[in-house]
C-alpha atoms as a PDB file:
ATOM      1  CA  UNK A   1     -75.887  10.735  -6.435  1.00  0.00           C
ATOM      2  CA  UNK A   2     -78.657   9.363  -4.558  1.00  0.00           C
ATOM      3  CA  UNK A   3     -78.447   5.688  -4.046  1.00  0.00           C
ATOM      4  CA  UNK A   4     -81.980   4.961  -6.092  1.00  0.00           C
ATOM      5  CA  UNK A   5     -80.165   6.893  -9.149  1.00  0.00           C
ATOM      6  CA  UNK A   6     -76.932   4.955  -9.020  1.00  0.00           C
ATOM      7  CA  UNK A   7     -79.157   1.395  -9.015  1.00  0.00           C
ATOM      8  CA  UNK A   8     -81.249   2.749 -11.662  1.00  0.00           C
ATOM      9  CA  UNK A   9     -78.411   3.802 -13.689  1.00  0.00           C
ATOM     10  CA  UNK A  10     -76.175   0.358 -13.407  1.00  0.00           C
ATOM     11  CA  UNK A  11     -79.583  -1.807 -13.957  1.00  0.00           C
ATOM     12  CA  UNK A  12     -80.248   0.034 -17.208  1.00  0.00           C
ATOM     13  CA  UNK A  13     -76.799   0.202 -18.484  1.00  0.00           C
ATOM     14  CA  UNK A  14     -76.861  -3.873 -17.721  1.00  0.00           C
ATOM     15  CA  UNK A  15     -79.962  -3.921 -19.357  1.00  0.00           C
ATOM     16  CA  UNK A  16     -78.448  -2.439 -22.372  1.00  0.00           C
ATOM     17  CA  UNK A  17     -75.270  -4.459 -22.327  1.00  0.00           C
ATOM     18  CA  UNK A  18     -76.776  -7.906 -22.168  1.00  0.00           C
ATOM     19  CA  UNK A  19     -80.317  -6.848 -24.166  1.00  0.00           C
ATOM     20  CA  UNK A  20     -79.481  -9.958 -26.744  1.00  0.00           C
ATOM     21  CA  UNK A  21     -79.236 -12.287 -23.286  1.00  0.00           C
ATOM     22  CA  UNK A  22     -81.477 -10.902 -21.010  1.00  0.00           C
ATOM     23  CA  UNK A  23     -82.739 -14.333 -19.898  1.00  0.00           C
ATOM     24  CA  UNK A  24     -79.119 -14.879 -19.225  1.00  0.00           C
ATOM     25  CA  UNK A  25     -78.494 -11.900 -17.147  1.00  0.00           C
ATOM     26  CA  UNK A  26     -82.155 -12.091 -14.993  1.00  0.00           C
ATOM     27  CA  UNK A  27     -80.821 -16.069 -14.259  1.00  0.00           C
ATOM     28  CA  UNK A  28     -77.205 -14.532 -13.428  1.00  0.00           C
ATOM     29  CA  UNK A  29     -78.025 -11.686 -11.234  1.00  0.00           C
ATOM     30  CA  UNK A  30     -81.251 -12.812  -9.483  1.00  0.00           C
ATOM     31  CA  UNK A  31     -81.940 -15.855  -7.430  1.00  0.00           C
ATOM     32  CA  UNK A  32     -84.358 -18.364  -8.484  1.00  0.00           C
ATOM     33  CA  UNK A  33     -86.124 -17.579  -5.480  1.00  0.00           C
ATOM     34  CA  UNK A  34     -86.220 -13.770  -6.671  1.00  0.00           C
ATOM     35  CA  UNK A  35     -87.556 -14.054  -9.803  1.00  0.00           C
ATOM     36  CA  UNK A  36     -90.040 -16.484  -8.939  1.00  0.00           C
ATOM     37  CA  UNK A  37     -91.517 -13.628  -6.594  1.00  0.00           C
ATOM     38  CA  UNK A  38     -91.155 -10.825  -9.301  1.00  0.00           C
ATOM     39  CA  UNK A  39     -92.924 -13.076 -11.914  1.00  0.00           C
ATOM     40  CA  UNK A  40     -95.603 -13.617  -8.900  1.00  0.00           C
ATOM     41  CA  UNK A  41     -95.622  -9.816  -8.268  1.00  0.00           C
ATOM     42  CA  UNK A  42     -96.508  -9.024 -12.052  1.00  0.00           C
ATOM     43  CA  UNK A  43     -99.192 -11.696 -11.436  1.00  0.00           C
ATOM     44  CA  UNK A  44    -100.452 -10.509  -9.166  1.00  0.00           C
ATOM     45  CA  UNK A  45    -100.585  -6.569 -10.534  1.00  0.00           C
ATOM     46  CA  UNK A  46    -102.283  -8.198 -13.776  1.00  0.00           C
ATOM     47  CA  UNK A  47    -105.032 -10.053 -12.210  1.00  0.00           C
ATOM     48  CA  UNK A  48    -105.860  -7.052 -10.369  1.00  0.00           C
ATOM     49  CA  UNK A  49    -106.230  -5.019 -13.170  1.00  0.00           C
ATOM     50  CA  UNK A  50    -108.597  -7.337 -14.679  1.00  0.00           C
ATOM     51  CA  UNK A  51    -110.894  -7.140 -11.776  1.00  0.00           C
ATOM     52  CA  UNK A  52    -109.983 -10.344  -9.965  1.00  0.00           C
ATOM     53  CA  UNK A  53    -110.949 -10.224  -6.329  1.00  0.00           C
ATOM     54  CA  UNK A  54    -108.435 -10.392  -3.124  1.00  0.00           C
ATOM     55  CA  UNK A  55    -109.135 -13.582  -2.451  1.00  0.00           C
ATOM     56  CA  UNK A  56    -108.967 -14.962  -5.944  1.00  0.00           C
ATOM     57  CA  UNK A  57    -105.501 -13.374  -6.522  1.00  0.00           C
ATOM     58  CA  UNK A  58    -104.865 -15.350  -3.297  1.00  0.00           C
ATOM     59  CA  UNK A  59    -105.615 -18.232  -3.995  1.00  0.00           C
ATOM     60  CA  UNK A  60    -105.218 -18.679  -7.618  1.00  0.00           C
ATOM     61  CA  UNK A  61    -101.646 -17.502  -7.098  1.00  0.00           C
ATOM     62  CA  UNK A  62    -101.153 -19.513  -3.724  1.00  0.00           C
ATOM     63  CA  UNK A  63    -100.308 -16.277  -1.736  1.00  0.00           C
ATOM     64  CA  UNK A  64    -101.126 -14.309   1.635  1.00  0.00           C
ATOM     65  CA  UNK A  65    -103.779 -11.602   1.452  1.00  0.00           C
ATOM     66  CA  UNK A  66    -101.468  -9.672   3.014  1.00  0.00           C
ATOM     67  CA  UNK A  67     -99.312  -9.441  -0.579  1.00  0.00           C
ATOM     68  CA  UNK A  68    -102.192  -9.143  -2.736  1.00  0.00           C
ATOM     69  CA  UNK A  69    -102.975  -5.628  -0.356  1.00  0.00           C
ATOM     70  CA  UNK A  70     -99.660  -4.378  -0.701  1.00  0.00           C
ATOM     71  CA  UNK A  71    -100.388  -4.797  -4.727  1.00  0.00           C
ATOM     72  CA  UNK A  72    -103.572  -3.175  -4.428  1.00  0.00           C
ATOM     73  CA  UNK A  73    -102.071  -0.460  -2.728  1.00  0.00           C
ATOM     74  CA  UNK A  74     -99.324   0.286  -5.174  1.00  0.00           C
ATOM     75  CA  UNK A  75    -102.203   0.656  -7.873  1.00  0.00           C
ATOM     76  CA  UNK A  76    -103.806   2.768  -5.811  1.00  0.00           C
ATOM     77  CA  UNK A  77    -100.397   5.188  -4.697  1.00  0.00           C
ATOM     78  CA  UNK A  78     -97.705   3.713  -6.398  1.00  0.00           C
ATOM     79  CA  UNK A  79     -95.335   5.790  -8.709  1.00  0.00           C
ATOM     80  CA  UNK A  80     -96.099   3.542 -11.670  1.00  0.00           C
ATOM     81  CA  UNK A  81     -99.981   3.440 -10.704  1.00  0.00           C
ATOM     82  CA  UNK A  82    -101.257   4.323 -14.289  1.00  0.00           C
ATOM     83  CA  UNK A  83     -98.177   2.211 -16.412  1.00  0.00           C
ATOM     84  CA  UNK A  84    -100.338  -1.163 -14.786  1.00  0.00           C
ATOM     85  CA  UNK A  85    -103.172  -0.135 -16.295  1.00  0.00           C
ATOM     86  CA  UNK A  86    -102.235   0.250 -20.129  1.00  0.00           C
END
């Protein structure tokens, strides 16, 4: 099994197993550093949505450009492209 399935299969089963702690899990498995960038990521894919410029995202979020182009691309060709948009 691919190594993409395998992850995807463990991180749901998790998912599942700790559903009623799921604060506690996220805090258990991920560094504080890491979740601080995936909450910034889902920023960052929300205020694109709603319009916001490059540079605002940039600034109002206190990143590079550089980030906020890789988000812009992943609306543009990602595989969930059309899921950030509902």
């Amino acid at each position: 099994m691919p190594y993409q399935a395998t992850l995807r299969k463990n991180i749901i089963a998790e998912l599942k197993r700790h559903k009623d702690d799921l604060d506690g899990f996220i805090e258990d498995i991920l560094t504080p550093q890491e979740i601080e960038t995936i909450d910034e990521r889902i920023k960052l894919m929300h205020a694109l949505v709603a319009g916001k410029t490059q540079r605002e995202i940039a600034e109002e979020l206190g990143i590079s450009i550089t980030t906020v182009s890789r988000g812009s691309r992943i609306l543009q060709y990602g595989r969930l492209q059309g899921s950030w948009r509902k």
